[in-house]
C-alpha atoms as a PDB file:
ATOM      1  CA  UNK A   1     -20.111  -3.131  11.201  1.00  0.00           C
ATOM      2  CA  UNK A   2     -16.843  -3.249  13.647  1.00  0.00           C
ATOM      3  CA  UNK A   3     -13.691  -2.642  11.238  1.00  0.00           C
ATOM      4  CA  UNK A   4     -10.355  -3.535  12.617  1.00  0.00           C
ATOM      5  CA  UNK A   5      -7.364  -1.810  10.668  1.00  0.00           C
ATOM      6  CA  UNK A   6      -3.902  -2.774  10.655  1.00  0.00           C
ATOM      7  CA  UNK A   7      -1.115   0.058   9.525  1.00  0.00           C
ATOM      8  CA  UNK A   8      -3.686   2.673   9.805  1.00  0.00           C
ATOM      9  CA  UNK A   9      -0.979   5.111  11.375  1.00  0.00           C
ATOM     10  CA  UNK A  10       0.786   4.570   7.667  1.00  0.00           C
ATOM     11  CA  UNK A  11      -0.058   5.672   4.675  1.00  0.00           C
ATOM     12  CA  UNK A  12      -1.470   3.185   2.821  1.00  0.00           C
ATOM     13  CA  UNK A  13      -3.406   1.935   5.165  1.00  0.00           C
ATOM     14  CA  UNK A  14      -4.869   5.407   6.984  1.00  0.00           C
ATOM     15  CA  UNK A  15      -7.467   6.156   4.248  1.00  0.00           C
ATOM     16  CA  UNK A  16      -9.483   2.947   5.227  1.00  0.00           C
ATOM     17  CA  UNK A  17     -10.437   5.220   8.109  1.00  0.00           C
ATOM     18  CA  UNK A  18     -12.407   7.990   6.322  1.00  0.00           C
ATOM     19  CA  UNK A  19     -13.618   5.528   3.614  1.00  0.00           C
ATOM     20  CA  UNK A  20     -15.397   3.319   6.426  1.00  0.00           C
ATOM     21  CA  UNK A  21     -17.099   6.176   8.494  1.00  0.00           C
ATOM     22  CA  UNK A  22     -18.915   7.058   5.032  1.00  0.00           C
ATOM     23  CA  UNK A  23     -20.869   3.282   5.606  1.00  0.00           C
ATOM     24  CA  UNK A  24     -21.145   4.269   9.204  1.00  0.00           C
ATOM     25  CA  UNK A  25     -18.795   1.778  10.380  1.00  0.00           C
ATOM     26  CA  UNK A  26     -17.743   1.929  13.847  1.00  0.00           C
ATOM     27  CA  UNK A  27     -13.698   1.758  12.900  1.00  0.00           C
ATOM     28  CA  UNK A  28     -10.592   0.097  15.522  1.00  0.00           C
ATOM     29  CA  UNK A  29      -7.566   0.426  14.660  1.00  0.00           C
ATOM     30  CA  UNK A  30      -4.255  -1.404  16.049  1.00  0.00           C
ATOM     31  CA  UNK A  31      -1.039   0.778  17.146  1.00  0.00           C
ATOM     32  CA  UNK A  32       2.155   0.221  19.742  1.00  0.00           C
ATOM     33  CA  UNK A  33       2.248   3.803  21.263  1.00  0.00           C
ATOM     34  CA  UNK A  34       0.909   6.578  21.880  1.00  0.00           C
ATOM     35  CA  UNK A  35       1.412   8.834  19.306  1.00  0.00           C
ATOM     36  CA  UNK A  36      -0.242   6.760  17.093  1.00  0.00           C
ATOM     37  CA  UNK A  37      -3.112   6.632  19.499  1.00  0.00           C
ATOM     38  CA  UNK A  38      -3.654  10.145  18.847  1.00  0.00           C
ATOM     39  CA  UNK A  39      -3.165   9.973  14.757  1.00  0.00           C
ATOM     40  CA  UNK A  40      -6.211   7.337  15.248  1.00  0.00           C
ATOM     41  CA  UNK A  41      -8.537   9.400  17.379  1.00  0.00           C
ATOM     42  CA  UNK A  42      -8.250  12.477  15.182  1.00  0.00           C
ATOM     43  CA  UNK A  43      -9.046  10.460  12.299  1.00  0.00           C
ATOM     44  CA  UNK A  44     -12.087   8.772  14.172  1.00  0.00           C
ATOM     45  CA  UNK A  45     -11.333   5.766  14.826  1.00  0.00           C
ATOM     46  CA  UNK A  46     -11.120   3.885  18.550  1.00  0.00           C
ATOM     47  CA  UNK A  47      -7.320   2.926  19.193  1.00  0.00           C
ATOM     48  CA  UNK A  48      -5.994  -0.660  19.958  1.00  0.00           C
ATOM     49  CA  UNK A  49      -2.803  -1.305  21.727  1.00  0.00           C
ATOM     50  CA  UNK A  50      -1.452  -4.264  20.797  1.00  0.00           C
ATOM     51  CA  UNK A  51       1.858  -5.701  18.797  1.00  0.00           C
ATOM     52  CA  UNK A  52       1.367  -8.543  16.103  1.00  0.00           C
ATOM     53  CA  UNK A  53       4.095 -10.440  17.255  1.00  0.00           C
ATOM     54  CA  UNK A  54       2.042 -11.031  20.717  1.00  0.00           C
ATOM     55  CA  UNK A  55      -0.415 -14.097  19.661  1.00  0.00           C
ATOM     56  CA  UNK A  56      -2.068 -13.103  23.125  1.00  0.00           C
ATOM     57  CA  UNK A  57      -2.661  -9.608  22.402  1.00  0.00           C
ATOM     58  CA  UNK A  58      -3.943 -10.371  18.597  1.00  0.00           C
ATOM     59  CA  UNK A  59      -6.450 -12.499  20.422  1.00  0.00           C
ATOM     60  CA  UNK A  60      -7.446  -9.267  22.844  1.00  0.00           C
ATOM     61  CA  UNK A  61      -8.114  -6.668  19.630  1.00  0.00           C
ATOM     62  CA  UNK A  62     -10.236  -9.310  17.582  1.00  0.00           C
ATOM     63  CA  UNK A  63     -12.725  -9.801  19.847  1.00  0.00           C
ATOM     64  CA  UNK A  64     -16.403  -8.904  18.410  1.00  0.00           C
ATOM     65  CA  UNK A  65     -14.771  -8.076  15.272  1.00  0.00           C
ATOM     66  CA  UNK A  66     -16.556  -8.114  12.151  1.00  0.00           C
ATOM     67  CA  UNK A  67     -13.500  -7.747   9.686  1.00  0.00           C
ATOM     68  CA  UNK A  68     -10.094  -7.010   9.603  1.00  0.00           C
ATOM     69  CA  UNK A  69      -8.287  -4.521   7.162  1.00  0.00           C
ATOM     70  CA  UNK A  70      -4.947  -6.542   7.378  1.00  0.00           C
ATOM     71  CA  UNK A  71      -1.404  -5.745   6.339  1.00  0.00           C
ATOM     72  CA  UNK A  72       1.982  -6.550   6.800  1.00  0.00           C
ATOM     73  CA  UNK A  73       3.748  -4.536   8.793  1.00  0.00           C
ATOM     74  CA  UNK A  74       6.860  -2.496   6.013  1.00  0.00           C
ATOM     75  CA  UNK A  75      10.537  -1.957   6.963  1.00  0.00           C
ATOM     76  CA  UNK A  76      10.725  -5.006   9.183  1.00  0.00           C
ATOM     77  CA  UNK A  77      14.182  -5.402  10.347  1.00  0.00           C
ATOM     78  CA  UNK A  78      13.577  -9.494  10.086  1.00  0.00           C
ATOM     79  CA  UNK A  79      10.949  -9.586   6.970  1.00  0.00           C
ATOM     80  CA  UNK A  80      10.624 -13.009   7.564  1.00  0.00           C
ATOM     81  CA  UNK A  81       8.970 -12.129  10.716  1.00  0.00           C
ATOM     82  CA  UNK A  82       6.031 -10.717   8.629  1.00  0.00           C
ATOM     83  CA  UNK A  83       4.572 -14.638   8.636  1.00  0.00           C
ATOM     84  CA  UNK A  84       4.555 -14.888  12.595  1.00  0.00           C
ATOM     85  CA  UNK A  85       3.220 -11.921  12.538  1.00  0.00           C
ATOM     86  CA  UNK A  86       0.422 -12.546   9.819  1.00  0.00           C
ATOM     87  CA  UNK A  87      -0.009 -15.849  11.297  1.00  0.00           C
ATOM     88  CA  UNK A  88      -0.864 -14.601  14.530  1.00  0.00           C
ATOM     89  CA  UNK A  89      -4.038 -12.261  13.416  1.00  0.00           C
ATOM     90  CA  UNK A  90      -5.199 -14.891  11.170  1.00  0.00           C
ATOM     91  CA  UNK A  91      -5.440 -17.068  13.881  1.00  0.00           C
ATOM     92  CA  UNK A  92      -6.955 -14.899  16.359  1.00  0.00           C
ATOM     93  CA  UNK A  93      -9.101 -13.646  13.736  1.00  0.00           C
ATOM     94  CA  UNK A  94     -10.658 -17.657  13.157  1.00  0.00           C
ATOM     95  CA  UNK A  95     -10.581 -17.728  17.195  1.00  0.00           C
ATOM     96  CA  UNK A  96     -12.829 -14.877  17.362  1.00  0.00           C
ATOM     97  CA  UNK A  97     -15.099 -15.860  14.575  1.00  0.00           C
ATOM     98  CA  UNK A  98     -14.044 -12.488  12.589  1.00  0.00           C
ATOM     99  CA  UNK A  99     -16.548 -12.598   9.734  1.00  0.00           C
ATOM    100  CA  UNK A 100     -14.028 -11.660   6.854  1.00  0.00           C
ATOM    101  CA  UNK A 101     -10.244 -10.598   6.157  1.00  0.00           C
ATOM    102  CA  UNK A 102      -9.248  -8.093   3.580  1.00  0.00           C
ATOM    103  CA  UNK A 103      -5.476  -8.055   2.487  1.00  0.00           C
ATOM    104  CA  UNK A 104      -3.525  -4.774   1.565  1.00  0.00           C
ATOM    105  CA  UNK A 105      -0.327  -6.373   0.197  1.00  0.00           C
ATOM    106  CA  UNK A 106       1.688  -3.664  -0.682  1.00  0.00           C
ATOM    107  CA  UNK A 107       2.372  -4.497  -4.373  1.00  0.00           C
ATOM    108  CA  UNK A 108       1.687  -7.421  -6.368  1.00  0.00           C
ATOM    109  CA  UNK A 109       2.493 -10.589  -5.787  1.00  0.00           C
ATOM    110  CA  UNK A 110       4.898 -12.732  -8.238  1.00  0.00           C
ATOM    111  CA  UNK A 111       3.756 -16.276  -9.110  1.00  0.00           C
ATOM    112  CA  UNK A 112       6.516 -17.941  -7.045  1.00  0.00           C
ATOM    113  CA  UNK A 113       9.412 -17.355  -4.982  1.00  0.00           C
ATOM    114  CA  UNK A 114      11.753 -15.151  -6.228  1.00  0.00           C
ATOM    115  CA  UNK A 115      14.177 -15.247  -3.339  1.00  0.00           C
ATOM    116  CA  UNK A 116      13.474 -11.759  -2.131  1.00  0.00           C
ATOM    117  CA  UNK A 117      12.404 -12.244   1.520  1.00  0.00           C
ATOM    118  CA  UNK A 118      10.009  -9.479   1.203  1.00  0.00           C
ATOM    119  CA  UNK A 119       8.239 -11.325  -1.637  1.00  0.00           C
ATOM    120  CA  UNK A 120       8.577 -14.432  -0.558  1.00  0.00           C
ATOM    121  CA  UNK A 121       6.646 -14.293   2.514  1.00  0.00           C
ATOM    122  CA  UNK A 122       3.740 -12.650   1.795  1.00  0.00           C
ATOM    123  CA  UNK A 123       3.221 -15.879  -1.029  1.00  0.00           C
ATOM    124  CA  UNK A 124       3.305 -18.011   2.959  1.00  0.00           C
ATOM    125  CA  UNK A 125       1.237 -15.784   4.147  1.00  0.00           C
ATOM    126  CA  UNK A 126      -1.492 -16.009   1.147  1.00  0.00           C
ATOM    127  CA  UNK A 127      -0.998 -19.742   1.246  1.00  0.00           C
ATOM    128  CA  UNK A 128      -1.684 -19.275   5.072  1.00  0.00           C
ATOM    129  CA  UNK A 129      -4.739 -17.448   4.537  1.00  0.00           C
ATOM    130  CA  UNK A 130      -6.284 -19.331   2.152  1.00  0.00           C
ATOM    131  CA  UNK A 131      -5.948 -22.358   4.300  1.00  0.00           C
ATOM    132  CA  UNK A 132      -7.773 -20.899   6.939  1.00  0.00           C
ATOM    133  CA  UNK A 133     -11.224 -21.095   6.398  1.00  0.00           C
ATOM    134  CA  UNK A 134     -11.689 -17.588   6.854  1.00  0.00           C
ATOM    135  CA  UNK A 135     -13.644 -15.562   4.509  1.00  0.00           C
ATOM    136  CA  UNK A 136     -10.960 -13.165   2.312  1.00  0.00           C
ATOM    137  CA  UNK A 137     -10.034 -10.416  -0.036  1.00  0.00           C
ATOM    138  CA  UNK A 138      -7.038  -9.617  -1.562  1.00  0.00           C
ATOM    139  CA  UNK A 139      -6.169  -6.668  -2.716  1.00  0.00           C
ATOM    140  CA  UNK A 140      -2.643  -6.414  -4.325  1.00  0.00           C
ATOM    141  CA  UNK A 141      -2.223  -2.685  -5.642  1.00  0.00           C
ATOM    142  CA  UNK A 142       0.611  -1.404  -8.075  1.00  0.00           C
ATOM    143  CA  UNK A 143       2.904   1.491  -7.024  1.00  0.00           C
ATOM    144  CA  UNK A 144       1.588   4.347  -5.128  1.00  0.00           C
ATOM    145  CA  UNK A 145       1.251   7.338  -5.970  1.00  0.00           C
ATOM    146  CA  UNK A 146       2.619   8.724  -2.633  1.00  0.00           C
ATOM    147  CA  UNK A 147       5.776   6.966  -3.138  1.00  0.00           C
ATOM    148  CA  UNK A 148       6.510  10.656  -5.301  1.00  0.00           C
ATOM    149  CA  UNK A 149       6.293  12.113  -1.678  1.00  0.00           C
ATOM    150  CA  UNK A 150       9.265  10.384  -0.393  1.00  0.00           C
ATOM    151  CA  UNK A 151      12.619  11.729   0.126  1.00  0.00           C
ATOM    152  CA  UNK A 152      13.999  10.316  -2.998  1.00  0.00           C
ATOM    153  CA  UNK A 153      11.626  12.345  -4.983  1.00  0.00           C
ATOM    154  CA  UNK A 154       9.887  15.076  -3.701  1.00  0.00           C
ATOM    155  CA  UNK A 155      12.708  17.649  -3.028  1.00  0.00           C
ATOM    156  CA  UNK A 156      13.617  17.282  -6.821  1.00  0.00           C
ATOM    157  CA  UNK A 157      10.724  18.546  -7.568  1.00  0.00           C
ATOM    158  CA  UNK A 158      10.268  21.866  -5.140  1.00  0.00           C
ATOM    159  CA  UNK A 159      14.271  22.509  -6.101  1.00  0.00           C
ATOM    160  CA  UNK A 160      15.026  21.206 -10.206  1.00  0.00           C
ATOM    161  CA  UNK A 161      11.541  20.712 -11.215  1.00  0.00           C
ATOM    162  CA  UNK A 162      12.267  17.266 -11.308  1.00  0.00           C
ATOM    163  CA  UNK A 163      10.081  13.531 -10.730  1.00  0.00           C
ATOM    164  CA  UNK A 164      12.875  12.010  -9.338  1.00  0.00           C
ATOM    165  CA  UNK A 165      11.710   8.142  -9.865  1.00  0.00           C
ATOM    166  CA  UNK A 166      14.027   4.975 -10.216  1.00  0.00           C
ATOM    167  CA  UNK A 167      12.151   3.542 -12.937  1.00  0.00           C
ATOM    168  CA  UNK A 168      13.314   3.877 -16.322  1.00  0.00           C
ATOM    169  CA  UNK A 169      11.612   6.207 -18.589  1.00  0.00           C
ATOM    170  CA  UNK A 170      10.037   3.314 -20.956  1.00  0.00           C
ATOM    171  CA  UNK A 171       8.575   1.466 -18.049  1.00  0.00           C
ATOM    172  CA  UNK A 172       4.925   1.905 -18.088  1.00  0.00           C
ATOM    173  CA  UNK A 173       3.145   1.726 -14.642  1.00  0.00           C
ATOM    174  CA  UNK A 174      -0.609   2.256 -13.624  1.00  0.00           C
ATOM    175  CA  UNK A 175       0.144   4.584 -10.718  1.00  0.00           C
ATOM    176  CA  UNK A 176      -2.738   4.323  -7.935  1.00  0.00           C
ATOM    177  CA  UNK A 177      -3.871   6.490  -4.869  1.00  0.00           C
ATOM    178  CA  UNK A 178      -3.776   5.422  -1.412  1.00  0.00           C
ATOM    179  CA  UNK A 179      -7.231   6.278  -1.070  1.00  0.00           C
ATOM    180  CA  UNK A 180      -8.078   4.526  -3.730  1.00  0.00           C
ATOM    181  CA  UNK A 181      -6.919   1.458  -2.580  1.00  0.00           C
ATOM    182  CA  UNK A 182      -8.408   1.816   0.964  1.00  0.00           C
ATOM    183  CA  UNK A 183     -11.940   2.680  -0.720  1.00  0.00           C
ATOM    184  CA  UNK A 184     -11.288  -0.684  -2.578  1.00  0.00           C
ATOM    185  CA  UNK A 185     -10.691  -2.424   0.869  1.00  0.00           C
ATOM    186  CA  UNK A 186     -14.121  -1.039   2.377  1.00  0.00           C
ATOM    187  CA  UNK A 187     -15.862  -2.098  -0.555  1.00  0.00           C
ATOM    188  CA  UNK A 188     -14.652  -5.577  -0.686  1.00  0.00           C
ATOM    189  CA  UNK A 189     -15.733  -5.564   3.072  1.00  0.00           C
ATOM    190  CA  UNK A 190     -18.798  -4.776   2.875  1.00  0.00           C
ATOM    191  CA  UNK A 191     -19.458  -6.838  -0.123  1.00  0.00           C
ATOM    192  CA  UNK A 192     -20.737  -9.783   0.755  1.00  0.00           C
ATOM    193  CA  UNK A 193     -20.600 -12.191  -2.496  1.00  0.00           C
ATOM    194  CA  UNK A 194     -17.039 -11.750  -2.118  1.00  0.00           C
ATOM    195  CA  UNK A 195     -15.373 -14.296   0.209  1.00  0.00           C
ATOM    196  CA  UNK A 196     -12.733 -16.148  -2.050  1.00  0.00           C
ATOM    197  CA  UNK A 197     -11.326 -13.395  -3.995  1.00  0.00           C
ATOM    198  CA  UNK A 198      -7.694 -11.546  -5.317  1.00  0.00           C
ATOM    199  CA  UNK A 199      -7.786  -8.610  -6.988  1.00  0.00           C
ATOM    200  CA  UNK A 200      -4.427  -6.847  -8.488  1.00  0.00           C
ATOM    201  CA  UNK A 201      -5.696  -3.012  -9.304  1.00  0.00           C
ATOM    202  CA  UNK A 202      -3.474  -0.097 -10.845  1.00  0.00           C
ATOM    203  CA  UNK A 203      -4.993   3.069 -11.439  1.00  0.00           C
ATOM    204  CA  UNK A 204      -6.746   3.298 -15.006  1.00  0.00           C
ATOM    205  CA  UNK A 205      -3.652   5.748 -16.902  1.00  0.00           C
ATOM    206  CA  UNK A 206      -0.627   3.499 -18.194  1.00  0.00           C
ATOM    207  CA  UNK A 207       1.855   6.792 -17.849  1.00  0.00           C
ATOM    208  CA  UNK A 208       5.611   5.409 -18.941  1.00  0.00           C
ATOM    209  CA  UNK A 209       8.254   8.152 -17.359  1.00  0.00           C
ATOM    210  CA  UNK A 210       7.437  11.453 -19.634  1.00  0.00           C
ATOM    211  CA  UNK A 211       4.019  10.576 -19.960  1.00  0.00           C
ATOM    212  CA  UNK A 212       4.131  10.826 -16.058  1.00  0.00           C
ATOM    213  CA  UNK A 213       5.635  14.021 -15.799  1.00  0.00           C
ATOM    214  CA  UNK A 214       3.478  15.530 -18.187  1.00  0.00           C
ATOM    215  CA  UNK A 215       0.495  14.397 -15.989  1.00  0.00           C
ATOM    216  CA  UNK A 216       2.276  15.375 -13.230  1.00  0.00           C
ATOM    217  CA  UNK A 217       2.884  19.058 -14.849  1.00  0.00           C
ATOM    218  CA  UNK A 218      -0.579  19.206 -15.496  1.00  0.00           C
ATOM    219  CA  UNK A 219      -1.714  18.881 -11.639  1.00  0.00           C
ATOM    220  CA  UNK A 220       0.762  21.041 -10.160  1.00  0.00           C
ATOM    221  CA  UNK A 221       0.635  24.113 -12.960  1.00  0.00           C
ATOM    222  CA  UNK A 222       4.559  23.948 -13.482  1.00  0.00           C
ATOM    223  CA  UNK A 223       6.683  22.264 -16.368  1.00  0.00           C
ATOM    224  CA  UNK A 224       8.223  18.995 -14.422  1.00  0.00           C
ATOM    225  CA  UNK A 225      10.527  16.726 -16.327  1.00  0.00           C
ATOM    226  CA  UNK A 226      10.874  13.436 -16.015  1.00  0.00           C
ATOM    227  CA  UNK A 227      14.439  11.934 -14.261  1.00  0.00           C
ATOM    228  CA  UNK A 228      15.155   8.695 -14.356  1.00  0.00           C
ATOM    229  CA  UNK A 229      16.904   8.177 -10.828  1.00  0.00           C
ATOM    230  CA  UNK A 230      19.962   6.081 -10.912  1.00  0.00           C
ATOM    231  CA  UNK A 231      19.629   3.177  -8.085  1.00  0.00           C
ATOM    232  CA  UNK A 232      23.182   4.251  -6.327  1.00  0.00           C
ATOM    233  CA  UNK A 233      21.503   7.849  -5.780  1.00  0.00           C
ATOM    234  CA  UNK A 234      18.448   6.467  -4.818  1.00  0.00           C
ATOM    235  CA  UNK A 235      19.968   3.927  -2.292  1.00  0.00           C
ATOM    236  CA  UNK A 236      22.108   7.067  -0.663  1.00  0.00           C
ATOM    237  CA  UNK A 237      18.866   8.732  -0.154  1.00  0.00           C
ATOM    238  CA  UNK A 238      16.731   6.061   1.323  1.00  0.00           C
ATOM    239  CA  UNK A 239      19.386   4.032   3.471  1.00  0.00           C
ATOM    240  CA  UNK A 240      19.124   6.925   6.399  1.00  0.00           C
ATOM    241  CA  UNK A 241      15.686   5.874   6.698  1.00  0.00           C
ATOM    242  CA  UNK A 242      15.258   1.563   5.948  1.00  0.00           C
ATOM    243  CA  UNK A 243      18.828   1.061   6.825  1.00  0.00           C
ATOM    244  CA  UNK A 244      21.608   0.168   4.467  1.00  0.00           C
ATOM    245  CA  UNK A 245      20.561  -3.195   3.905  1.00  0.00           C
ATOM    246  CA  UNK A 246      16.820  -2.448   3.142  1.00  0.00           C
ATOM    247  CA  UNK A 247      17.954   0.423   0.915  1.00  0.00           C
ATOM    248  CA  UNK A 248      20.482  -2.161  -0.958  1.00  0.00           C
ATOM    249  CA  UNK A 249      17.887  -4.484  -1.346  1.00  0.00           C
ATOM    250  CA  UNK A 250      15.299  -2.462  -2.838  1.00  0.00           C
ATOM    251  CA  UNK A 251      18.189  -0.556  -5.289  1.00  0.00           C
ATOM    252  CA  UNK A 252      19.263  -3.899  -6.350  1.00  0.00           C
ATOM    253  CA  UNK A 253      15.758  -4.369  -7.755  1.00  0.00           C
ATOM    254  CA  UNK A 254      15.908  -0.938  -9.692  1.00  0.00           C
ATOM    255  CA  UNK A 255      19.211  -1.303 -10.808  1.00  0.00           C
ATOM    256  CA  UNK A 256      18.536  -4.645 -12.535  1.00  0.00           C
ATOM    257  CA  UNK A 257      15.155  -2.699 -14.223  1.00  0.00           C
ATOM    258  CA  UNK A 258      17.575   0.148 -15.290  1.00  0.00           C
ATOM    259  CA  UNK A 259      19.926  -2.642 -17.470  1.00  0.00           C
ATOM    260  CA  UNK A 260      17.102  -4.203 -18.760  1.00  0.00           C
ATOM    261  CA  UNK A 261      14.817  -3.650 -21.837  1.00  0.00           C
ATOM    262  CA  UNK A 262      12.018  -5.663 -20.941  1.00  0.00           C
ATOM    263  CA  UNK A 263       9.804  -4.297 -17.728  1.00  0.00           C
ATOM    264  CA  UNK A 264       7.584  -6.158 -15.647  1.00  0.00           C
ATOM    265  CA  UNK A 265       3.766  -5.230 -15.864  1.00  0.00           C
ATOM    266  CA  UNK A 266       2.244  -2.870 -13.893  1.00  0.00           C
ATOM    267  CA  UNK A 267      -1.153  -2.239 -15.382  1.00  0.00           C
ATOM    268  CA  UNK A 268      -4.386  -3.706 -15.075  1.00  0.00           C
ATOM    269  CA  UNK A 269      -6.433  -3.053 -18.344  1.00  0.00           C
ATOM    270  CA  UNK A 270      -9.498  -4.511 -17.246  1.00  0.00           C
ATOM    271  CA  UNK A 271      -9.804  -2.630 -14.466  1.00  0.00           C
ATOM    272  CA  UNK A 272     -13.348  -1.768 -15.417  1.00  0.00           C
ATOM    273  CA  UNK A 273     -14.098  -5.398 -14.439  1.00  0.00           C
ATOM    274  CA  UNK A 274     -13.373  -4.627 -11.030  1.00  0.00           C
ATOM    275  CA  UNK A 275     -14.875  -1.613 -10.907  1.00  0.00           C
ATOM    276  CA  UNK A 276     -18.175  -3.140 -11.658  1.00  0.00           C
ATOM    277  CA  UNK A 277     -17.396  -5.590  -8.240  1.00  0.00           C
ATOM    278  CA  UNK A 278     -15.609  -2.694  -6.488  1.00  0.00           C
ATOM    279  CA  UNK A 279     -17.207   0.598  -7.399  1.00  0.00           C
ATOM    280  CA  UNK A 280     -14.516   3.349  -6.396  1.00  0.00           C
ATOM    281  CA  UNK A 281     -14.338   6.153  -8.719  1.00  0.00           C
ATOM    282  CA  UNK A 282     -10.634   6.289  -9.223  1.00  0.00           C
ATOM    283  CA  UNK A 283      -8.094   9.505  -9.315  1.00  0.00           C
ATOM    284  CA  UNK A 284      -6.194  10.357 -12.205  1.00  0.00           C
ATOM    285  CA  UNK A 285      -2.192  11.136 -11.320  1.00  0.00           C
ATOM    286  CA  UNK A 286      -3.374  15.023 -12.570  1.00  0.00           C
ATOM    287  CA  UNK A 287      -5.895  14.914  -9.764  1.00  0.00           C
ATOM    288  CA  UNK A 288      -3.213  13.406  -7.464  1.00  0.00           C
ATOM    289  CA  UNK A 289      -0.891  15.937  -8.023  1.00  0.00           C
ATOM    290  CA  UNK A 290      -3.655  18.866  -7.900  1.00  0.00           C
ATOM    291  CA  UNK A 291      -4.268  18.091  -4.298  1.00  0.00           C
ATOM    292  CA  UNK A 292      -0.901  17.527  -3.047  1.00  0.00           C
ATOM    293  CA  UNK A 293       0.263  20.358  -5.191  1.00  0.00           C
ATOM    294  CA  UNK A 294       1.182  22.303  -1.577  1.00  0.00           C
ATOM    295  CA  UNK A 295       3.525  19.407  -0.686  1.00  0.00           C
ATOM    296  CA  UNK A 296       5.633  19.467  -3.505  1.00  0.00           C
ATOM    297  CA  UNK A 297       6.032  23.319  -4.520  1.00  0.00           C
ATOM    298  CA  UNK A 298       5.581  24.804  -1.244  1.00  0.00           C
ATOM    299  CA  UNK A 299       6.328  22.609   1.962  1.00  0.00           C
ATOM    300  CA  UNK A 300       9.439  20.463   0.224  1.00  0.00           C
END
């Protein structure tokens, strides 16, 4: 089996690496320079130069493909671009008579247009794929757990012994790992009486903010409280690296969850369902935090 990965130089996407040399696949994996190259090689898999705005070079890095481990690129300056972009691997991927695509999407996807660009074109992007006669997957995961590892969190806990998150403590979410999700890609690759199918997955613990940190405590040895981070000191930590208008964006979102009683859902209960399609065996956020216990007490 020839797996071609898209984002494998990111996080959520990197995992798929690993998870498909276990089956013995022989893994590609796309990237625009050379540092990435090396990231790739060091993980084991054969590097691909080639940007997914170029319809001609999407055409080049599908050839004798079997399937594609496909998502979005994050942070695009134009997120609209994201369609082009998608548009351009399905097609090459149909050209080249790739035998199946399997869809990352970064979160999960809301019934309709909300007007958040971000949103809004990965819903073109499923209707784009579904049109296509190719055979699919999607996978739409809940939060990840390595968003704890970014800037707006980590530090808080190495210096107050703090899970910085902008969620508010009553929110319930089914926190996943990133290599559970790419474990859940591989499978859905390699199983074959899946070729129509959408799958939103969460990790199997419902943890609402204290419930998290307790969890959290648990993994790491140390008493961590739970903060609820308010969106303006969450947007002044993330603009240096999205931009302003990213970071705005993203703390408008938490900021209206932070005046609001009622939460979206971000749990799966019948997760077991999948699991019987997709068998993974999951990690619990304890486990999580047990192995990246390093990151956060020692290297922060």
């Amino acid at each position: 089996m020839k797996i071609l990965v898209f984002g494998a130089t990111g996080s959520q996407q990197f995992n798929i690496i690993p998870e498909a040399i276990k089956k013995n696949a022989k893994v590609f994996a796309v990237t625009s320079n050379e540092k990435g190259a090396t990231k790739l090689k060091d993980a084991g898999a054969a590097p691909l130069f080639g940007n997914m705005g170029d319809a001609a070079q999407m055409l080049e890095v599908t050839k004798d493909i079997d399937a594609i481990a496909f998502m979005i690129p994050v942070s695009l300056p134009n997120p609209l671009d994201g369609f082009q972009f998608s548009k351009n691997v399905i097609d090459a991927a149909k050209a080249n008579g790739v035998k199946k695509v399997v869809w990352n999407t970064s979160g999960w996807l809301p019934d309709q247009k909300t007007g958040m660009p971000t949103d809004d074109v990965k819903l073109d992007v499923k209707d784009y794929l579904l049109e296509s006669g190719l055979q699919y997957v999607i996978i739409e995961p809940t939060i990840y757990m390595e968003n704890m590892m970014g800037a707006f969190c980590a530090p808080f806990v190495s210096e107050k012994k703090k899970l910085a998150y902008p969620t508010p403590e009553p929110m319930p979410i089914g926190w996943i790992a990133s290599r559970d999700v790419s474990a859940l890609v591989v499978e859905a690759i390699y199983s074959a009486d899946l070729t129509a199918d959408t799958f939103q997955v969460s990790g199997l613990e419902n943890l609402k903010g204290d419930e998290l940190a307790e969890r959290f405590s648990q993994g790491v040895s140390e008493k961590i409280d739970y903060y609820t981070q308010p969106a303006e000191e969450f947007k002044g930590i993330l603009a240096p690296f999205v931009g302003d208008a990213a970071a705005d964006a993203v703390a408008s979102y938490y900021r209206v969850l932070q005046e609001s009683n009622k939460y979206p859902l971000k749990f799966n209960s019948e997760m077991d369902k999948i699991l019987q399609k997709l068998p993974v065996k999951m990690t619990s956020l304890a486990q999580w935090a047990k192995i990246n216990k390093d990151f956060f007490i020692n290297k922060c």
